[in-house]
PDB file of N, CA and C in Angstrom:
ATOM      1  N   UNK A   1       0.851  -1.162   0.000  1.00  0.00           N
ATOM      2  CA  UNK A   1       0.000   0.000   0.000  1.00  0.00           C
ATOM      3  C   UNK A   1       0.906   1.237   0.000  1.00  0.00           C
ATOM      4  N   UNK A   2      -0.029   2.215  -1.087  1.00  0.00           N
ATOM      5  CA  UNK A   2       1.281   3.160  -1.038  1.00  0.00           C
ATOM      6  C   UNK A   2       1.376   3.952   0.780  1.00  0.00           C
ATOM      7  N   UNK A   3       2.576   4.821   0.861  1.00  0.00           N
ATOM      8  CA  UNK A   3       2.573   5.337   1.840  1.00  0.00           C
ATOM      9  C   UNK A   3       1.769   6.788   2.371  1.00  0.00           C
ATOM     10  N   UNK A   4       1.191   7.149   1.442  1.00  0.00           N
ATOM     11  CA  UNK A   4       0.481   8.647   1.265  1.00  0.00           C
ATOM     12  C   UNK A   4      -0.802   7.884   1.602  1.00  0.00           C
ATOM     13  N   UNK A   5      -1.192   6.604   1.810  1.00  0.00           N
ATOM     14  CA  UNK A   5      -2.705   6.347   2.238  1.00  0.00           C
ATOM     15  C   UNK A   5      -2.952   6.420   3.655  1.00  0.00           C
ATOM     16  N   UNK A   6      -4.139   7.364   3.467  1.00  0.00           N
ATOM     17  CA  UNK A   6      -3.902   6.985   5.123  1.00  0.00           C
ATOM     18  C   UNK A   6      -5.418   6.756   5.259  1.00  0.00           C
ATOM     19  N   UNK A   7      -6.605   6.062   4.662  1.00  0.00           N
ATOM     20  CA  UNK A   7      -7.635   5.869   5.557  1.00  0.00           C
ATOM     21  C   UNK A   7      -8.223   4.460   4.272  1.00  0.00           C
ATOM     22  N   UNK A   8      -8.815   3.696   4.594  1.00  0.00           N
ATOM     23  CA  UNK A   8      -8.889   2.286   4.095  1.00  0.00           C
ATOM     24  C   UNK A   8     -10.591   2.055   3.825  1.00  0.00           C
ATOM     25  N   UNK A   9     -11.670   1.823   3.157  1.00  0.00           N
ATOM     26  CA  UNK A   9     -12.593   1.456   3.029  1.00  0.00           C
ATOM     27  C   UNK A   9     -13.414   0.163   2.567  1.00  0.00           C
ATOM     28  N   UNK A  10     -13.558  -0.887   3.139  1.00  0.00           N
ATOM     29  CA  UNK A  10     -14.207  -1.870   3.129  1.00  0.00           C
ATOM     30  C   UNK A  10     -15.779  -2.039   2.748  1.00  0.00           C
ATOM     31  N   UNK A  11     -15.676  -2.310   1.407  1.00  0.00           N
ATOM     32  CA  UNK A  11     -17.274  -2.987   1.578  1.00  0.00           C
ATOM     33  C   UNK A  11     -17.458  -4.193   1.601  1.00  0.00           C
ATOM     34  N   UNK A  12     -19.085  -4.233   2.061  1.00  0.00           N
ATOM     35  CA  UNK A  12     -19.402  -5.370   2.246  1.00  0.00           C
ATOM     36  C   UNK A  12     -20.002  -6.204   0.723  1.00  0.00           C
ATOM     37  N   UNK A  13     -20.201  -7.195   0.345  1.00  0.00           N
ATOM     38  CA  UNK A  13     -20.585  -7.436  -1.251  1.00  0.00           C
ATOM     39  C   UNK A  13     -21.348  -9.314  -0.514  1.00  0.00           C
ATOM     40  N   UNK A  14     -22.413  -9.484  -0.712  1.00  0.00           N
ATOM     41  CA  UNK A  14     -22.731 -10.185  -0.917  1.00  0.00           C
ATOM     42  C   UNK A  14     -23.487 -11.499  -2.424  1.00  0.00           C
ATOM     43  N   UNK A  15     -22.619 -12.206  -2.530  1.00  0.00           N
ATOM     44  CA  UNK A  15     -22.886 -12.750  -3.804  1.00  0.00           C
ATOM     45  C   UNK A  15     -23.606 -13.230  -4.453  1.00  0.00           C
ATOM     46  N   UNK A  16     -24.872 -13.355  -3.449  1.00  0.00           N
ATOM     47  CA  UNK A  16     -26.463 -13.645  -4.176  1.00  0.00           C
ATOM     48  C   UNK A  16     -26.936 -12.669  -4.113  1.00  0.00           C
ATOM     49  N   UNK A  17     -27.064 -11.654  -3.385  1.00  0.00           N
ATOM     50  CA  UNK A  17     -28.178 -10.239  -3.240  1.00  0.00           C
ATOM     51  C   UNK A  17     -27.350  -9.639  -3.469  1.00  0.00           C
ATOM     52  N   UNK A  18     -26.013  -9.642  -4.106  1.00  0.00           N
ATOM     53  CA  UNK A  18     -25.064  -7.928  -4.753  1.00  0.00           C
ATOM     54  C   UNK A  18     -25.029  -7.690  -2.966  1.00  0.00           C
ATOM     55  N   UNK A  19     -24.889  -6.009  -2.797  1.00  0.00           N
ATOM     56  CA  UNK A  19     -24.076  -4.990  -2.248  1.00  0.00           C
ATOM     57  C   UNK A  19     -24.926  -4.937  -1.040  1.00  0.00           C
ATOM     58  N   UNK A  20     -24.699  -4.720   0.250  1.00  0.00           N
ATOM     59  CA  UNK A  20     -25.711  -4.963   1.051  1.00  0.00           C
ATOM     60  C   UNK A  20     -24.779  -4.626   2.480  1.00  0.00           C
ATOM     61  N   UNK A  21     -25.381  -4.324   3.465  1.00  0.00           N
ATOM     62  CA  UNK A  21     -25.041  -4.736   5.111  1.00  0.00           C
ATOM     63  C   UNK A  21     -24.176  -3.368   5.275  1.00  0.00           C
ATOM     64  N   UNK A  22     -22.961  -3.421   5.774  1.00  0.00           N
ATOM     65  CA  UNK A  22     -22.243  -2.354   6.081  1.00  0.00           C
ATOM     66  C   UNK A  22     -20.812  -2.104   5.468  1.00  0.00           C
ATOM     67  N   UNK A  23     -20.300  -0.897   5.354  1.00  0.00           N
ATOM     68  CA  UNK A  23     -19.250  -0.331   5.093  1.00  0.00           C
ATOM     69  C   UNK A  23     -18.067  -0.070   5.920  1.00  0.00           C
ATOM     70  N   UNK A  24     -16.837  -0.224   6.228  1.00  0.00           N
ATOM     71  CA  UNK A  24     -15.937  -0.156   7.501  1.00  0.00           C
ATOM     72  C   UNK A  24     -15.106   1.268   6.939  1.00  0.00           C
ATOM     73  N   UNK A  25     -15.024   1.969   7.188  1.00  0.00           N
ATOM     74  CA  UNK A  25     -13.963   3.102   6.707  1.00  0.00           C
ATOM     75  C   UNK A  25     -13.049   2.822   8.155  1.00  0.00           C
ATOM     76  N   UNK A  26     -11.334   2.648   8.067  1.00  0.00           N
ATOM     77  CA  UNK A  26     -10.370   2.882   9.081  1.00  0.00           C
ATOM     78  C   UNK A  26      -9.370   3.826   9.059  1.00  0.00           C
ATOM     79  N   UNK A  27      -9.311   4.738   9.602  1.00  0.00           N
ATOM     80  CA  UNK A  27      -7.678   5.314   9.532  1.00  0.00           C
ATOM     81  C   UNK A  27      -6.654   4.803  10.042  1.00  0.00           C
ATOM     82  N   UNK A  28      -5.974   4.164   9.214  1.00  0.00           N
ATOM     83  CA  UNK A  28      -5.037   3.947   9.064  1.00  0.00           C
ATOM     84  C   UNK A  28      -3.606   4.380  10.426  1.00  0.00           C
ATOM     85  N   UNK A  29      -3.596   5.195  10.792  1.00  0.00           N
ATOM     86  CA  UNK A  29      -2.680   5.821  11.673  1.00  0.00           C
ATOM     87  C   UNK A  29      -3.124   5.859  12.584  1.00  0.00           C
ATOM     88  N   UNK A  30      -4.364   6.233  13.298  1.00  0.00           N
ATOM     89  CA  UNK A  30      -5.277   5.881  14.554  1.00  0.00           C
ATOM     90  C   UNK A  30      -5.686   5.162  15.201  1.00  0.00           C
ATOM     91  N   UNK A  31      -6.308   4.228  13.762  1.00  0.00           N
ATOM     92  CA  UNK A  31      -6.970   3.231  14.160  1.00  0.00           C
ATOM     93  C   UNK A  31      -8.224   3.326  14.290  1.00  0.00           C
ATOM     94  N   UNK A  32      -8.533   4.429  13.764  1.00  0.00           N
ATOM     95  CA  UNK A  32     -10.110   4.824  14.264  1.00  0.00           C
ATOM     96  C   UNK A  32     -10.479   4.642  13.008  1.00  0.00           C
ATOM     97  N   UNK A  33     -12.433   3.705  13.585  1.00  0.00           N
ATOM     98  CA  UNK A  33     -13.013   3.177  12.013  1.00  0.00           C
ATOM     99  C   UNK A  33     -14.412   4.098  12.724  1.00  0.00           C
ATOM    100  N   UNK A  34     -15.447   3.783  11.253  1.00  0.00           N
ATOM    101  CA  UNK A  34     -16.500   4.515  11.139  1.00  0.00           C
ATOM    102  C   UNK A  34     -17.588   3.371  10.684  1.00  0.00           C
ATOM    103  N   UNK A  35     -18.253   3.161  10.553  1.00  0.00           N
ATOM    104  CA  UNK A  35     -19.155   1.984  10.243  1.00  0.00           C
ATOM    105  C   UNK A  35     -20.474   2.696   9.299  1.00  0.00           C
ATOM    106  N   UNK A  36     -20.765   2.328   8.369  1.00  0.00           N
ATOM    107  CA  UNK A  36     -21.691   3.214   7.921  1.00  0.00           C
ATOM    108  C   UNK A  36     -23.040   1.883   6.910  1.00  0.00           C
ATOM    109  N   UNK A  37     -23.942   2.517   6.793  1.00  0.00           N
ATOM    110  CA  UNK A  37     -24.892   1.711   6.668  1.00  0.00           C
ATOM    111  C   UNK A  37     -24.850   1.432   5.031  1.00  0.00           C
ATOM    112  N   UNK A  38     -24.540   0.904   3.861  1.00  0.00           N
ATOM    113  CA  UNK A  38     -24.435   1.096   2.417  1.00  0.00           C
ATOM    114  C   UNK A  38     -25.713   0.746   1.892  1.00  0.00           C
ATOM    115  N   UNK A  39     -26.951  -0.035   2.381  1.00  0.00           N
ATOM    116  CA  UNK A  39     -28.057  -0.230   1.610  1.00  0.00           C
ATOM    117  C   UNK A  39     -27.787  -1.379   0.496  1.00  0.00           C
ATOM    118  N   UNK A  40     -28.769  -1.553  -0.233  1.00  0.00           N
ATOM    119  CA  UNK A  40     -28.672  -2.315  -1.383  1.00  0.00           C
ATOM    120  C   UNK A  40     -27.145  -1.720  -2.520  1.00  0.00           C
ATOM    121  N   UNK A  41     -27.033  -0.775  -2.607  1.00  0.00           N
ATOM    122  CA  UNK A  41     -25.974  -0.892  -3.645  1.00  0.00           C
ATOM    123  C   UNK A  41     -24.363   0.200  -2.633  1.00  0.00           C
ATOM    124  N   UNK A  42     -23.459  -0.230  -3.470  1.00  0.00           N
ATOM    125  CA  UNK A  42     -22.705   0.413  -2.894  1.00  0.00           C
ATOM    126  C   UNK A  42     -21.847   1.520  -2.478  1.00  0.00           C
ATOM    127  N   UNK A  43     -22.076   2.544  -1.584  1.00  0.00           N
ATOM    128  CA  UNK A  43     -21.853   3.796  -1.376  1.00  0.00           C
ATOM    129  C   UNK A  43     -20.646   4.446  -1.706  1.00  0.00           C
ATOM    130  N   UNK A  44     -20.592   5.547  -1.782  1.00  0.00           N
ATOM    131  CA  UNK A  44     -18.979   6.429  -2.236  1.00  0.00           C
ATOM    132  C   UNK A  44     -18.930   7.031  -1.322  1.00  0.00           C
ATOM    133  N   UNK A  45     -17.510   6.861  -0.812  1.00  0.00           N
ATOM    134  CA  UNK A  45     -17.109   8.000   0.080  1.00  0.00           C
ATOM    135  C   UNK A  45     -16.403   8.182  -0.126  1.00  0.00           C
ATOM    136  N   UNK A  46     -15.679   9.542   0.503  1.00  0.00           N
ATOM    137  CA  UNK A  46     -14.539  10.449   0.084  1.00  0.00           C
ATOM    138  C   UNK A  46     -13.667  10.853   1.484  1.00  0.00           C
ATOM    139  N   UNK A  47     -12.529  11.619   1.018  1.00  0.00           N
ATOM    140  CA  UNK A  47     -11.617  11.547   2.367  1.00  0.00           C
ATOM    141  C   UNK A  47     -12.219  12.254   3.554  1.00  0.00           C
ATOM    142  N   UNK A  48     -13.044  12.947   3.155  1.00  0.00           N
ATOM    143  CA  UNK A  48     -13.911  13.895   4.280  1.00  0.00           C
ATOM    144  C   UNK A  48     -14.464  12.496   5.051  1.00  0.00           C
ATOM    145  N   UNK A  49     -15.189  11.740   4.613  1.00  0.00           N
ATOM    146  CA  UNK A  49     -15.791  10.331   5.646  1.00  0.00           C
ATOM    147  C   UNK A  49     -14.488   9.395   5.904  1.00  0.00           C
ATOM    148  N   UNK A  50     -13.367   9.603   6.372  1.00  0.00           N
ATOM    149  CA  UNK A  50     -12.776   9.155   7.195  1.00  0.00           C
ATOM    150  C   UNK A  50     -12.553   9.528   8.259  1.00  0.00           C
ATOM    151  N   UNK A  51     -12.501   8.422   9.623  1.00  0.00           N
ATOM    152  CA  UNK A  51     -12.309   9.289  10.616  1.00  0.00           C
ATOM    153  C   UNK A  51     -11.187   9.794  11.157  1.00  0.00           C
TER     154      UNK A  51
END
């Protein structure tokens, strides 16, 4: 991973119903994550939604 990253986003993908359940955003250097709800398809976030 390059070294200029500093916050990580996880989705969730389920393979019969597609995109679903939750999203993990982490920073990287903290350690601090954010949990966010994605719905049926899957959400965009940007560096502002890291914590």
């Amino acid at each position: 991973m390059p070294d200029d990253v500093s916050c990580v986003i996880v989705h969730c993908y389920d393979e019969i119903h597609g995109y679903g359940g939750r999203a993990m955003l982490v920073a990287l250097q903290s350690g601090e994550t954010w949990v966010a709800d994605q719905g049926s398809f899957a959400c965009s976030f940007g560096e502002r939604d890291c914590p």
